[in-house]
Protein backbone atom coordinates (compact mmCIF):
# COMPACT_ATOMS: atom_id res chain seq x y z
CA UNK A 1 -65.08 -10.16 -16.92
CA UNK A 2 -61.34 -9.38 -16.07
CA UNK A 3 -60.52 -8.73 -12.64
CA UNK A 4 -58.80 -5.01 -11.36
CA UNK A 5 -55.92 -5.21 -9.42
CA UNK A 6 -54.53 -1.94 -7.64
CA UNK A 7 -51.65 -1.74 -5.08
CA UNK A 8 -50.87 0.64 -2.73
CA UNK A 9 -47.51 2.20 -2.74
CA UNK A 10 -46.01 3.66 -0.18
CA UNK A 11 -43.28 6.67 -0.45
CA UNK A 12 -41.43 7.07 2.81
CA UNK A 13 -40.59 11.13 3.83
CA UNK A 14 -37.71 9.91 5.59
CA UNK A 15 -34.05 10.39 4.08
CA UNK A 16 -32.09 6.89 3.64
CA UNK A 17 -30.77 5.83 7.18
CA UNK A 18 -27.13 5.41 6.56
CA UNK A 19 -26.14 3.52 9.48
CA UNK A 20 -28.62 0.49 8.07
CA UNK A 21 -26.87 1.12 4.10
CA UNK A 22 -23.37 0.07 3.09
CA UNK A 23 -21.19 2.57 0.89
CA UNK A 24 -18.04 1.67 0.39
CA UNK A 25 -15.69 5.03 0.08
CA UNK A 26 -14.93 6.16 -3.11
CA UNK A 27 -12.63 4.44 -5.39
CA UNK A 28 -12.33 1.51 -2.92
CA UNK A 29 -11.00 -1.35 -3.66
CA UNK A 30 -8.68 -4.41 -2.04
CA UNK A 31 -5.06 -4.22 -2.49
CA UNK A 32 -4.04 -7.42 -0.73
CA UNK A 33 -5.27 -9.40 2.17
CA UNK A 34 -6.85 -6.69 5.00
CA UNK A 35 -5.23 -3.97 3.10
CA UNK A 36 -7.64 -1.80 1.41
CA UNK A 37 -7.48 1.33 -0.42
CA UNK A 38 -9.91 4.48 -0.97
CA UNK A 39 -10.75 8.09 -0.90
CA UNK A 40 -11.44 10.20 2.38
CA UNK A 41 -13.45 8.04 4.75
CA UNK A 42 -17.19 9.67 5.44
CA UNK A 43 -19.57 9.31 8.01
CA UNK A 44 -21.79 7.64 5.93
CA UNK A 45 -18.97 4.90 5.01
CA UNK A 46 -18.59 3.90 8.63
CA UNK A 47 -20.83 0.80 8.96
CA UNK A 48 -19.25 -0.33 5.80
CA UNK A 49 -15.43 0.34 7.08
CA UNK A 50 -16.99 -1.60 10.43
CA UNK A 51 -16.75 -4.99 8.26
CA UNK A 52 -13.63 -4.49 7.43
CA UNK A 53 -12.46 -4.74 11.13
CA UNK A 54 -9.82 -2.31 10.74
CA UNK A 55 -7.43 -1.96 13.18
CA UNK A 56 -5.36 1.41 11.23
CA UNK A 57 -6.12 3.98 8.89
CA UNK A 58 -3.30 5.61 7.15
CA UNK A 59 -4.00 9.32 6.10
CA UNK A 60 -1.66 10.51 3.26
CA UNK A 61 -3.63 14.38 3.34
CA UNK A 62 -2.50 17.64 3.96
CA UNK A 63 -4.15 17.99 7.37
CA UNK A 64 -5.02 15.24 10.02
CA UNK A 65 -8.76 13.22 10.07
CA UNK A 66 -11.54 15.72 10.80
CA UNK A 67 -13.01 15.12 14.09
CA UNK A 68 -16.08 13.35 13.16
CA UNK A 69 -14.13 10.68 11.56
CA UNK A 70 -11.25 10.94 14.36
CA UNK A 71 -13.94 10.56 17.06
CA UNK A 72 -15.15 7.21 14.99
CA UNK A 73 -11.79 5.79 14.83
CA UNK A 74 -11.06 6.38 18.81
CA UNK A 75 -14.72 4.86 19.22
CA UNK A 76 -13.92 1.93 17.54
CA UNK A 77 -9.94 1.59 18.46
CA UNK A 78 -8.58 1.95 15.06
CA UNK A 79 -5.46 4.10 15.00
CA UNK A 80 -4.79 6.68 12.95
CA UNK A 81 -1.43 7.59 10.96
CA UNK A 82 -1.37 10.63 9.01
CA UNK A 83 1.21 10.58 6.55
CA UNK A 84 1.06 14.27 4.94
CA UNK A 85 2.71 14.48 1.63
CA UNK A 86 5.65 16.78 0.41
CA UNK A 87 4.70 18.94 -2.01
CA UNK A 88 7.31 20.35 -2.53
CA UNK A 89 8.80 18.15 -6.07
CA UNK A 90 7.23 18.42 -9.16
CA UNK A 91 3.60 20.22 -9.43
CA UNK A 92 1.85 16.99 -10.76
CA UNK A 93 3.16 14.23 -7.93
CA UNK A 94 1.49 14.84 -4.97
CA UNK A 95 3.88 12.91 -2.85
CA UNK A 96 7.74 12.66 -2.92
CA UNK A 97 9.65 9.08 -2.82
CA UNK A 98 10.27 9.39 0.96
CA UNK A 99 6.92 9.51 1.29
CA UNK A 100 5.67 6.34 -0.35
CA UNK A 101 8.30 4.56 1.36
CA UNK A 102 7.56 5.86 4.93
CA UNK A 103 3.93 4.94 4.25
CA UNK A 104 5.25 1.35 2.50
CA UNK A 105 6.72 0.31 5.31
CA UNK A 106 3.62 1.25 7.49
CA UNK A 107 1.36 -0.86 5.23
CA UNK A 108 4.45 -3.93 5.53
CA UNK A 109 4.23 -4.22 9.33
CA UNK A 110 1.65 -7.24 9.72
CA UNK A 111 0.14 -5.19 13.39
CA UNK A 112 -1.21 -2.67 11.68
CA UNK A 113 -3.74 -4.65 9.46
CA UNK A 114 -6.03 -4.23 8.71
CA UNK A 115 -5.57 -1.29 7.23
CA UNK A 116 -7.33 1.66 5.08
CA UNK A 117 -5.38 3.62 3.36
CA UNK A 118 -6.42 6.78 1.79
CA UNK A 119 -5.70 10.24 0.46
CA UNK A 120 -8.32 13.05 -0.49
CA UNK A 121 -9.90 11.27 -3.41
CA UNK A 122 -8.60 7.86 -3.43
CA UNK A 123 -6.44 8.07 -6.79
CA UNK A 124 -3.05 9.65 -7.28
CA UNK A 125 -0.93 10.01 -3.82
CA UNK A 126 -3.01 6.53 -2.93
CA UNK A 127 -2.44 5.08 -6.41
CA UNK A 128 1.47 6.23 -6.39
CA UNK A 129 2.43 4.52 -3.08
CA UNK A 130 0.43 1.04 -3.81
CA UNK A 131 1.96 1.29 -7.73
CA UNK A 132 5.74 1.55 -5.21
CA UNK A 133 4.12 -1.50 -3.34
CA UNK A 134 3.59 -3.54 -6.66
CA UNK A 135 7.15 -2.53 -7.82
CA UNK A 136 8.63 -3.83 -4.23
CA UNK A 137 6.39 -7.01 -4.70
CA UNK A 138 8.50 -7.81 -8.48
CA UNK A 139 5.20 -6.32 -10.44
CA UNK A 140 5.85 -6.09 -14.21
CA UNK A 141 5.56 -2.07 -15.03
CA UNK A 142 2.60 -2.45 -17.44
CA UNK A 143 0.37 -4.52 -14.78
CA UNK A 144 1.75 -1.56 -12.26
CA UNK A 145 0.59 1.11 -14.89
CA UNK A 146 -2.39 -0.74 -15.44
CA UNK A 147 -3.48 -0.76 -12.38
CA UNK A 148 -2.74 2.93 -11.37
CA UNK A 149 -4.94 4.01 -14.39
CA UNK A 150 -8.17 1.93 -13.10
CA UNK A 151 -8.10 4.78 -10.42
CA UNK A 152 -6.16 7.82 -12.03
CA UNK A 153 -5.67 9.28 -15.31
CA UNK A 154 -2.52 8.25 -16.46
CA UNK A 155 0.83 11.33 -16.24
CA UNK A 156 4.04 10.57 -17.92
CA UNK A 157 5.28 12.39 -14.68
CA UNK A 158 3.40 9.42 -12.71
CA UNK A 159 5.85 6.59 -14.82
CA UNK A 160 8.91 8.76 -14.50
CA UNK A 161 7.99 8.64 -10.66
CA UNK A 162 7.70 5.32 -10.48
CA UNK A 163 11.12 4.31 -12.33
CA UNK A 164 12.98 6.43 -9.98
CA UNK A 165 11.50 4.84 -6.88
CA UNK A 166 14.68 3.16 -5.65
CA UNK A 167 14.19 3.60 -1.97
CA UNK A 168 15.95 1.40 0.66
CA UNK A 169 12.51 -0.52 2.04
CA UNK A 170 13.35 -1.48 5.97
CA UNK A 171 11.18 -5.04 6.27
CA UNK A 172 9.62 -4.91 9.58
CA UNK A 173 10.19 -8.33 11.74
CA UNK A 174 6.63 -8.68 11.73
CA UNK A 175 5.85 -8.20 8.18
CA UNK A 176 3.10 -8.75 6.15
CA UNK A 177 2.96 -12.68 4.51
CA UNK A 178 1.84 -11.73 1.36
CA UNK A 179 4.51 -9.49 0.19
CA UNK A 180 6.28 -11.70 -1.75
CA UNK A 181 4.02 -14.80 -1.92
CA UNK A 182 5.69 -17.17 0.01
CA UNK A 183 9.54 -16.80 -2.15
CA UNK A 184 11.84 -17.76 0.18
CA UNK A 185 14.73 -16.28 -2.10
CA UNK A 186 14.92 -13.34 0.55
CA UNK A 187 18.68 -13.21 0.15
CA UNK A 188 18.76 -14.37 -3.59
CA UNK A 189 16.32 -12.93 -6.07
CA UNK A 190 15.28 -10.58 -3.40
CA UNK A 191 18.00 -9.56 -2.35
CA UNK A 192 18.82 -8.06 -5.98
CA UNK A 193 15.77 -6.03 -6.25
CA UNK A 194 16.02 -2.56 -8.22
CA UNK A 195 14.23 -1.05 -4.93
CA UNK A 196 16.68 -1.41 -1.53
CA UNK A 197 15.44 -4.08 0.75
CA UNK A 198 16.97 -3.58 4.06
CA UNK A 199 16.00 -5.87 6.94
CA UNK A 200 14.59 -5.65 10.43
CA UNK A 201 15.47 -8.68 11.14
CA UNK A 202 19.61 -8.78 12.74
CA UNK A 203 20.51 -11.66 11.31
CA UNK A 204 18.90 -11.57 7.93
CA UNK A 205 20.34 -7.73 7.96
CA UNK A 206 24.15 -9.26 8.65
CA UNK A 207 23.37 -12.33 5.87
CA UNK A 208 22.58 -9.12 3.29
CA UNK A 209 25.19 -6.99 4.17
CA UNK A 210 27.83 -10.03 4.34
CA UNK A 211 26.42 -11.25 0.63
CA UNK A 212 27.11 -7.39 -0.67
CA UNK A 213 30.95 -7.69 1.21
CA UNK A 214 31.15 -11.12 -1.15
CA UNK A 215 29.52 -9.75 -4.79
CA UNK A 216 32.03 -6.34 -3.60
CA UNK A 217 34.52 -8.59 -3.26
CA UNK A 218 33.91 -10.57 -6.19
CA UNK A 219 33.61 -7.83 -8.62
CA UNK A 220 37.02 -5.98 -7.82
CA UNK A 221 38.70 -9.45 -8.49
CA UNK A 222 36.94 -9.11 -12.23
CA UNK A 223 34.17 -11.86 -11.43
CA UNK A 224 30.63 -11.79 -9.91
CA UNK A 225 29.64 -14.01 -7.09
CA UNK A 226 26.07 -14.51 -6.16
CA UNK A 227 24.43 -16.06 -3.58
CA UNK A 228 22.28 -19.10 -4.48
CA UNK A 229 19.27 -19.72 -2.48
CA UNK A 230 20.03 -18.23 0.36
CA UNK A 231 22.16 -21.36 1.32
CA UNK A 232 25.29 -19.04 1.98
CA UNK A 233 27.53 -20.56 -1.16
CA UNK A 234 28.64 -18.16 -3.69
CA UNK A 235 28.96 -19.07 -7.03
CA UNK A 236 30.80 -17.08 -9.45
CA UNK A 237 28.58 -15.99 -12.81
């Protein structure tokens, strides 16, 4: 004779405590080391945000934090930037190139991470600065693309933005190390880029602008000099 078995199951009234649950924001995701990327921070995202350690959060909305989330950030001593974009370009960029290099160089200076960065819903102004990032950090455009379309749906507007982002990028003093992954070409390779690099820095500021005197210099005499290495000797090519 078989034996019965019954078990009791009990079905809690009680909603789902959200300070005990972690919920990443929407679209969230890790960009590089302690920078990370999402939609509009929640309440119930806090305790998650809390392991992140964050020490800024970078708004790129219309309108600043509301005040739950500003009271959580003053709480906790994270500082808030809000970035609003300009509107005011094409009706399918939500952000104009000034804008994803303001908030560029915000994400480059190494006191402000860790840091969240965020727009309404995580994908296009978001997805449009970090896809500026990857072309600053010598991305290939299709890994670029290819990563703005895990997040967004894909605009030819979006790629048109992106080719024309030529800003001059100020590198803070203090800037992030993983920006270029240890290349020490900064006046070389680097120094070349499609988007401006312009330099904090005073003396790596006068090595640039002395290097552009030289390749000036070079190309009005009908040949191109070119740094090599950084070392200070020009080479013609």
């Amino acid at each position: 004779m078989s034996e019965e078995h019954y078990y009791m199951v009990t079905i809690s009234s009680q909603p789902l405590n959200p300070r005990k649950t972690f919920i990443p924001p929407l679209r969230f995701a890790t960009v590089e080391r302690d920078v990370y990327r999402g939609s509009y921070p929640r309440p119930l995202n806090f305790p998650f945000l809390e392991t992140l350690k964050l020490k800024t959060i970078l708004s790129l909305t219309p309108a600043p934090l509301i005040e739950p989330v500003a009271k959580w950030c003053k709480e906790k001593g994270i500082v808030t930037i809000h970035c609003p974009p300009d509107k005011s370009g094409k009706k399918s960029i939500p952000l104009s190139h000034q804008d994803a290099k303001r908030a560029i160089e915000i994400i480059l200076f190494s006191d402000h991470s860790p840091i969240y960065v965020h727009c309404l819903n995580g994908s296009e102004a978001t997805g449009l600065v970090m896809a500026c990032l990857r072309k600053l950090q010598f991305w290939a455009p299709q890994c670029i693309l290819s990563e703005l379309q895990r997040f967004s749906e894909l605009h030819n507007s979006f790629e048109a933005f992106l080719e024309g982002f030529i800003e001059e990028i100020e590198i803070p003093e203090k800037s992030v190390e993983w920006l270029w992954q240890g290349m020490k070409d900064s006046e070389g390779v680097i120094g070349r880029h499609r988007v401006g690099v312009r330099y904090k820095n005073s003396e790596l500021e006068k090595r640039r602008i002395r290097r552009l005197a030289r390749e000036e210099e070079g190309r009005s005499n009908g040949t191109l000099q070119v740094e090599l290495n950084g070392s200070g000797e020009m080479e013609n090519v």
